[in-house]
Each structure stands twice: as structure tokens, then as C-alpha cells.
Protein backbone atom coordinates (compact mmCIF):
# COMPACT_ATOMS: atom_id res chain seq x y z
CA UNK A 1 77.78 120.91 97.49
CA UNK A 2 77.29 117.65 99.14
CA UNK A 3 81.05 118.04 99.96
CA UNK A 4 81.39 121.34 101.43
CA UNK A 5 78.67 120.10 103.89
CA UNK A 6 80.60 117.02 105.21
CA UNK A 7 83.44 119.25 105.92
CA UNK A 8 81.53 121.75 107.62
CA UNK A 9 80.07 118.42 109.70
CA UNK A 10 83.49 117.62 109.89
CA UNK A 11 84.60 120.75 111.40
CA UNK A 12 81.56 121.37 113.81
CA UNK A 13 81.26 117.79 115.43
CA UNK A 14 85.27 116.12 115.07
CA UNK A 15 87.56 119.10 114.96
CA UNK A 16 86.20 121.74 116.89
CA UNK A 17 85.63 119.42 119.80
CA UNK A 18 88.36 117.87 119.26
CA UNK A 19 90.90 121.41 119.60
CA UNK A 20 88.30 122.17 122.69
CA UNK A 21 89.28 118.53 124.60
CA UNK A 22 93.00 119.35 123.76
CA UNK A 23 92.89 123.39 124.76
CA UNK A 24 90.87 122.01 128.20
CA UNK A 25 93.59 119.88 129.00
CA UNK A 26 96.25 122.02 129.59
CA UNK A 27 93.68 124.25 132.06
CA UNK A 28 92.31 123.49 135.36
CA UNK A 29 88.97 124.30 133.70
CA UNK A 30 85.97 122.27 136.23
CA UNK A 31 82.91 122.72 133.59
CA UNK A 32 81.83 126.01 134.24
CA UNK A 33 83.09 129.98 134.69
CA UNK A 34 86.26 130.66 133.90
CA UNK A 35 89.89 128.71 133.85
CA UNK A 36 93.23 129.07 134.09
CA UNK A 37 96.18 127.62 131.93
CA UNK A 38 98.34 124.82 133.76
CA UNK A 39 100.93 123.43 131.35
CA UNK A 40 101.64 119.84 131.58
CA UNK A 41 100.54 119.82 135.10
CA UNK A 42 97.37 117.51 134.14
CA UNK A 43 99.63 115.60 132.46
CA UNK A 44 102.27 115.57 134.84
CA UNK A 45 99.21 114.36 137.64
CA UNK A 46 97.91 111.71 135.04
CA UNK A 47 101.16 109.60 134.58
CA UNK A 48 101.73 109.48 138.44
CA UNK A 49 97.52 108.40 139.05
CA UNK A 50 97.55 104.41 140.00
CA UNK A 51 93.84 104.58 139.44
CA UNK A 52 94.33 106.09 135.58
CA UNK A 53 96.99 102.74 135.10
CA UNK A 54 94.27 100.58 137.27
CA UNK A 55 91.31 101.63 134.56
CA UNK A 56 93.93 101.47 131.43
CA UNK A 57 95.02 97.92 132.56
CA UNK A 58 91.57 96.53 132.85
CA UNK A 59 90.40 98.19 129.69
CA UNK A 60 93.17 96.47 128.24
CA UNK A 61 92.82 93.26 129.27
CA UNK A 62 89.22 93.30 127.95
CA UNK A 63 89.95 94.34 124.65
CA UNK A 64 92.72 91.42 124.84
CA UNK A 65 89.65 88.70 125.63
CA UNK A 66 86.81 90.39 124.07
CA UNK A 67 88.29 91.18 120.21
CA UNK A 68 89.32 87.56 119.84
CA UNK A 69 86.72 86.16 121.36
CA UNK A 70 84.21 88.40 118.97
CA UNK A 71 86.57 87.64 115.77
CA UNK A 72 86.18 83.93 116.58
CA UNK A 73 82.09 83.73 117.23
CA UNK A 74 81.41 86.22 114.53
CA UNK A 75 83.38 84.27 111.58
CA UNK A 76 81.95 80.73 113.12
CA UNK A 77 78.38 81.65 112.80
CA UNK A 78 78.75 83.21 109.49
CA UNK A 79 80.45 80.46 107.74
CA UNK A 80 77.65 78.24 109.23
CA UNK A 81 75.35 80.68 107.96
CA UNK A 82 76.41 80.50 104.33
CA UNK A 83 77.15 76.80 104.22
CA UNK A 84 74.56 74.89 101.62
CA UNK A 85 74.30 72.45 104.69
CA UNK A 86 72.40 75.38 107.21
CA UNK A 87 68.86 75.17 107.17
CA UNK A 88 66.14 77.97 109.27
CA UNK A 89 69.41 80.36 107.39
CA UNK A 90 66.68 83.11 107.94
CA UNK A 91 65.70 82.73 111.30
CA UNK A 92 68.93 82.44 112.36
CA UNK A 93 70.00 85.54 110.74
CA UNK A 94 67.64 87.31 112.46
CA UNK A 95 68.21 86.01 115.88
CA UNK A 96 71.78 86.30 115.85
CA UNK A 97 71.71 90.39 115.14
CA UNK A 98 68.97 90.75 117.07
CA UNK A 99 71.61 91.97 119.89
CA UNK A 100 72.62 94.88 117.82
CA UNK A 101 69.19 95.77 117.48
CA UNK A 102 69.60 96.55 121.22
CA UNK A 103 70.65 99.48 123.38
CA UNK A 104 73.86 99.04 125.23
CA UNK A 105 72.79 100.44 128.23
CA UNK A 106 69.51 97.59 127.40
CA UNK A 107 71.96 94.96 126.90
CA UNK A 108 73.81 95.49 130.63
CA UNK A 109 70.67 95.60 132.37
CA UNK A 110 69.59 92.02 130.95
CA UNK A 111 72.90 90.78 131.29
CA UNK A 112 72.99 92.07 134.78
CA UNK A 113 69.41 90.50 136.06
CA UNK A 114 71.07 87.00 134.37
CA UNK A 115 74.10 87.20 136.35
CA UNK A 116 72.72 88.83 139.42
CA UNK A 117 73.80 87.09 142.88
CA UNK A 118 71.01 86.87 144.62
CA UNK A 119 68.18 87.07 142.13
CA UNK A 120 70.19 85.65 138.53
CA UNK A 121 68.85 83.51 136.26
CA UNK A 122 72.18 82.00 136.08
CA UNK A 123 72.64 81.23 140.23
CA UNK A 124 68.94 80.42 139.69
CA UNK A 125 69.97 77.22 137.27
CA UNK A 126 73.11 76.76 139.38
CA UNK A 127 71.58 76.03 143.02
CA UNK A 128 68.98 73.85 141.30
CA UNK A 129 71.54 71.78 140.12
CA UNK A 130 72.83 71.17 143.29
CA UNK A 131 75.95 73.60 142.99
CA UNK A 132 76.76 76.65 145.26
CA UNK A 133 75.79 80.31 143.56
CA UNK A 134 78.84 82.44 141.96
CA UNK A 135 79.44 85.73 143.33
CA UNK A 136 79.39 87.49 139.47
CA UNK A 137 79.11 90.82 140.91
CA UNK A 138 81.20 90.81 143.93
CA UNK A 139 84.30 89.14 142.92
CA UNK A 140 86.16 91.62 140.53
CA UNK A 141 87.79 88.60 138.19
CA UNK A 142 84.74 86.76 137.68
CA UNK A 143 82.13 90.68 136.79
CA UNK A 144 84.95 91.19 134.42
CA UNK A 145 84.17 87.69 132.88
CA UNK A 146 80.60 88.37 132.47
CA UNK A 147 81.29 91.70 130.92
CA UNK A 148 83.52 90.42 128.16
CA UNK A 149 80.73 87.99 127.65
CA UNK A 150 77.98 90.69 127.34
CA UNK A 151 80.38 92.67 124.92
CA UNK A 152 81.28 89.54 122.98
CA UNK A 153 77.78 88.76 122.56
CA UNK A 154 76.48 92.69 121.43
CA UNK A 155 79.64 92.71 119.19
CA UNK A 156 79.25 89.37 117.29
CA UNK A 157 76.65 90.39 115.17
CA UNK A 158 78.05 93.53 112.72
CA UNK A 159 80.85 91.65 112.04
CA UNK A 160 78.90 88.53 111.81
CA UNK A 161 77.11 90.45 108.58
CA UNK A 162 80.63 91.61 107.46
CA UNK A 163 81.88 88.32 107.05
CA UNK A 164 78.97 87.08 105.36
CA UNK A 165 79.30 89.21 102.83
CA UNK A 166 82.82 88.52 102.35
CA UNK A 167 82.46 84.83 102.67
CA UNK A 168 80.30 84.79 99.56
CA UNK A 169 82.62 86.87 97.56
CA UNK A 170 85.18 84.07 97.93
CA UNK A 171 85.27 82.42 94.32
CA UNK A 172 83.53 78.81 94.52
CA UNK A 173 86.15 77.77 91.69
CA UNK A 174 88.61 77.77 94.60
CA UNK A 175 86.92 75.44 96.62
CA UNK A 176 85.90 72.97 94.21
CA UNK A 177 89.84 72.52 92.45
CA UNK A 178 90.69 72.20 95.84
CA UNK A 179 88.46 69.60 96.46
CA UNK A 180 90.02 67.77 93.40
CA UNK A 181 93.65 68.03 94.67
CA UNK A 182 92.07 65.82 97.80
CA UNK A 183 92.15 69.14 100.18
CA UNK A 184 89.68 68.30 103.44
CA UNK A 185 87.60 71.16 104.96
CA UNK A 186 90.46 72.30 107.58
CA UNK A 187 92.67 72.94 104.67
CA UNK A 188 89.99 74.69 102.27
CA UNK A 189 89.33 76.77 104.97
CA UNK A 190 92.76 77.85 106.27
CA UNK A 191 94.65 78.16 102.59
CA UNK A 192 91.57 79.49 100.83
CA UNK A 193 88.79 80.86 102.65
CA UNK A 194 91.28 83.27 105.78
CA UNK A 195 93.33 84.14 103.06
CA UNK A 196 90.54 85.97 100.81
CA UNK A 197 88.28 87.29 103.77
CA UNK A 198 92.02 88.69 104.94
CA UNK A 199 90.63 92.54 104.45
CA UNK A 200 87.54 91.62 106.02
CA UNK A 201 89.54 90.05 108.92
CA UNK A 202 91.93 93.36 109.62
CA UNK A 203 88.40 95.22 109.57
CA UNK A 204 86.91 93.38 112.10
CA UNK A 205 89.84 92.78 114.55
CA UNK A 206 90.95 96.95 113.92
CA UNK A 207 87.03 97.58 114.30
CA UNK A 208 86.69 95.68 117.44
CA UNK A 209 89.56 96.96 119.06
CA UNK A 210 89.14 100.27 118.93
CA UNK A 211 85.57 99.62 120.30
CA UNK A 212 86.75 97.60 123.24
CA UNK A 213 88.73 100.53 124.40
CA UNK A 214 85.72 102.75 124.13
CA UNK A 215 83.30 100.55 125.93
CA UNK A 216 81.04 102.90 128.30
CA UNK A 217 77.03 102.50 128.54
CA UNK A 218 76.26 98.15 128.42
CA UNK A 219 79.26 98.63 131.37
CA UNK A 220 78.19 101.13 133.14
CA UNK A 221 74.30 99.59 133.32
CA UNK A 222 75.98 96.13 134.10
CA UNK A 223 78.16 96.70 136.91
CA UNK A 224 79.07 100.27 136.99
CA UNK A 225 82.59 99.03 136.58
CA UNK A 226 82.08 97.25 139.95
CA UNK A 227 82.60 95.42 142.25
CA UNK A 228 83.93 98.71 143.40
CA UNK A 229 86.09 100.77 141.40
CA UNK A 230 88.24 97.17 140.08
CA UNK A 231 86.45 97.18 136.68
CA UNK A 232 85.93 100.75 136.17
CA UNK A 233 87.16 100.98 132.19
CA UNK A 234 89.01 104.42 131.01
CA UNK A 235 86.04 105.78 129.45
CA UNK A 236 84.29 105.38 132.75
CA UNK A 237 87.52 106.72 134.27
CA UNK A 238 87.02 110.05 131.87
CA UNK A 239 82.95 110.29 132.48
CA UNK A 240 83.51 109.99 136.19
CA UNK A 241 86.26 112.48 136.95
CA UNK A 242 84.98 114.98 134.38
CA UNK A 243 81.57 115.10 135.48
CA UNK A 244 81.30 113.44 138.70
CA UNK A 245 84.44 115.16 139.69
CA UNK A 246 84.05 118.42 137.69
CA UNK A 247 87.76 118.06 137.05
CA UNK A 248 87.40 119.05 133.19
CA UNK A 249 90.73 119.49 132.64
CA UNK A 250 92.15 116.54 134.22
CA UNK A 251 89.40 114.54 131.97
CA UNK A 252 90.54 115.55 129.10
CA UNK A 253 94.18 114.80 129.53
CA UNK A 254 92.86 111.60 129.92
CA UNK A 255 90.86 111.77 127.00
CA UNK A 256 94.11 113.09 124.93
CA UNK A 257 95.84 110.43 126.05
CA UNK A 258 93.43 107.46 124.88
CA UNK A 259 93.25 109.16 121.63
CA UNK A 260 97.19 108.70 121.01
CA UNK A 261 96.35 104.95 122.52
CA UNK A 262 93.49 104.22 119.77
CA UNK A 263 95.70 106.59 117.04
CA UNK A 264 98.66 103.92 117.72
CA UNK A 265 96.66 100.71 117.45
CA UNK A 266 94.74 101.61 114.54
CA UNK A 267 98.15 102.36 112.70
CA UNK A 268 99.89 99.18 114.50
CA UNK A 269 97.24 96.86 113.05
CA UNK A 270 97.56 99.12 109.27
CA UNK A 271 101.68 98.64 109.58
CA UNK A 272 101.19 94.77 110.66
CA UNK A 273 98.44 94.41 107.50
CA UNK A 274 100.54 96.20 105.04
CA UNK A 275 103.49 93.78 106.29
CA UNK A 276 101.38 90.55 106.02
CA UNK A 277 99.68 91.99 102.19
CA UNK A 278 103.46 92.31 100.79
């Protein structure tokens, strides 16, 4: 029972959509009445669009500082969370997800009134220290800074919990006959610990990545993929010329293509872990 009803879920909210976005974009269809097939022409238009490599690029090159950024602060504050030496373990816990508790489209407008120009709480501590303000909205390198920040920050804490669980599935009989072979905490660590949260690890990193190239709402409440159109990301690209535009079709060419994007890195990252596993 149970599993004729995921299928049917399956089938009304992944594949039916799913054939609709790929039948749409081979049609000049604009959202409503009717619409006409156009081959490749959408596709043909999308490969020769600087703008569609402008918002790929960027999205790109925040999923390349974001995931290892987020792999990094995630694993560091769950190791400290499960070392005997932590104490407030509880507290901390609870502060640290307390950003996933949060709406995305929440979590840009905070991070947008901290790094605002002329009214930031970060320009605010700046000048009062004697230094001149940052433009963090206007210049394109440093909103894309603050963005990878804000995602860094929502993103740390679900993998934060994954790791905590698989930190404490690590066997303490490891540890301690490393100890006696004179191992230091670097070593424990690197031969002992990485090597048995390795699953966990892929996870994350695969996890991460595909939601880096997905970003939308804490992005589009932060900057609005500003200043200008020089951090607009490719979902933002999709939302704006399918709905803003009414150019359906062209959308979901786009939408076909990052689909064959995340379909390739989610099996690059399952090819590169079966490698490493063997």
C-alpha cells in the first residue's frame, strides 16, 4: 500500500513535471494560451546567451567557495562538539542549528541589514574603528563574498548534525591503540577519524553541491543577485526569464540544461567515491 502511494507521489510531483519542463522546452510556450513546437531553437538561443554563461559561471564559482568552505566549518564544530574536552555541548548545539531553523528568504534579509552600505552593522563597526565603509552591495566581487558567507553559514548546520553522528560511530578502540603507538592528534585525526566518516564526507560535499547550484530565495532577499545583474545565479536566471520574461520555453531549456549539470556532478562525485572506496 504504502508503496503504491510513493509512486503515485512520485509520478504526480517528479515525473510529470518533470516530462512537462522537458515537452515546454522545445515550444515557444510564454505561460499561458496556446504554443507552438520549436525544435532545438531554445536550445540553439541558450548556448549562444552570454548572460546564461554569465549566471552559470557565477553559480559556479560559488558552489566552488561555498561547499568547501561548509565541509570545513561543519566537520570543525562537530568534532569540537563531541570532544570530552567541550563544555555548554548543549547550548552550543542549539545555537549552531539555530540557522537552519530559519527561512532562507529570513536569512538574506538579516544578512543584508548586516552588510548594508549605508545602514550595516558591519560598516557600522568599521567607521568606528577608524576605517573607511566597504561597498558590500555595490561592488559585484565583494556581494558575492557576503553571499557565500550567508550560504556557508545556513548550510553548516545539517551537516554539522551529520557528522556528529558519524563522528561517534567511529570505534574509540581506534583512537586509544593509536594513542599507544605514540600517534599525536593530527595523525589520529587524518589516518583514523577522515577515513571512517569517508561516507559521511561524500554525503556532505555531493549534498552541498548540488544545493549550491540550486541556491534561489536567501539570494534573491540578499541582493537580488545584485549589484546589477553580476551575481544573478542560474536559478535566478530560470525564475526571471520564465516569469518575469514569460519566456516559458526558453526557461525551461535552461532548466533541462542544469538538470544534466547536477545529473553529471552527482555521478562525478559517485565515480570519484567508488574510485577512492576500491
Amino acid at each position: 500500500m504504502l508503496g503504491g502511494i510513493s509512486i503515485v507521489l512520485f509520478l504526480i510531483f517528479f515525473v510529470w513535471p518533470g516530462s512537462l519542463g522537458l515537452l515546454y522546452s522545445f515550444t515557444d510556450y510564454s505561460g499561458v494560451g496556446t504554443y507552438e513546437f520549436v525544435g532545438l531553437e531554445n536550445y540553439q538561443n541558450l548556448f549562444g546567451d552570454p548572460t546564461f554563461y554569465e549566471a552559470l559561471t557565477r553559480t559556479l564559482v560559488f558552489a566552488a567557495l561555498s561547499v568547501p568552505l561548509m565541509y570545513v566549518m561543519s566537520l570543525t564544530i562537530a568534532a569540537l562538539l563531541v570532544s570530552n574536552y567541550t563544555k555548554g555541548k548543549a547550548a552550543a548545539k542549539i545555537i549552531f542549528f539555530f540557522p537552519w531553523l530559519i527561512s532562507p528568504i529570513v536569512a538574506g534579509v538579516i544578512w543584508r541589514w548586516m552588510f548594508g552600505e549605508s545602514f550595516g552593522f558591519v560598516n557600522y563597526v568599521i567607521t568606528t574603528l577608524g576605517a573607511d565603509p566597504l561597498a558590500w552591495q555595490t561592488d559585484a566581487d565583494l556581494a558575492l563574498m557576503v553571499v557565500v558567507m550567508a550560504g556557508t553559514w545556513g548550510g553548516t548546520a545539517f551537516n554539522m548534525l551529520l557528522f556528529i553522528a558519524a563522528l561517534k560511530n567511529v570505534p574509540r578502540a581506534y583512537y586509544e591503540a593509536a594513542e599507544l603507538d605514540g600517534a599525536n592528534g593530527w595523525q589520529r585525526f587524518r589516518h583514523i577519524t577522515l577515513p571512517c566518516i569517508a561516507p559521511t564526507s561524500f554525503m556532505v560535499v555531493l549534498l552541498s553541491s548540488l544545493g549550491a547550484m540550486k541556491e534561489f530565495a536567501m539570494v534573491q532577499s540578499l541582493n537580488g543577485g545584485g549589484p546589477g545583474t553580476s551575481n544573478t545565479f542560474l536559478i535566478q536566471y530560470i525564475y526571471e526569464t520564465g516569469f518575469g520574461k514569460a519566456q516559458v520555453g526558453y526557461a525551461s531549456a535552461v532548466s533541462m540544461v542544469l538538470l544534466v549539470i547536477l545529473l553529471s556532478i552527482a555521478l562525478l562525485q559517485l565515480w570519484v567515491n567508488r574510485r577512492r572506496t576500491v
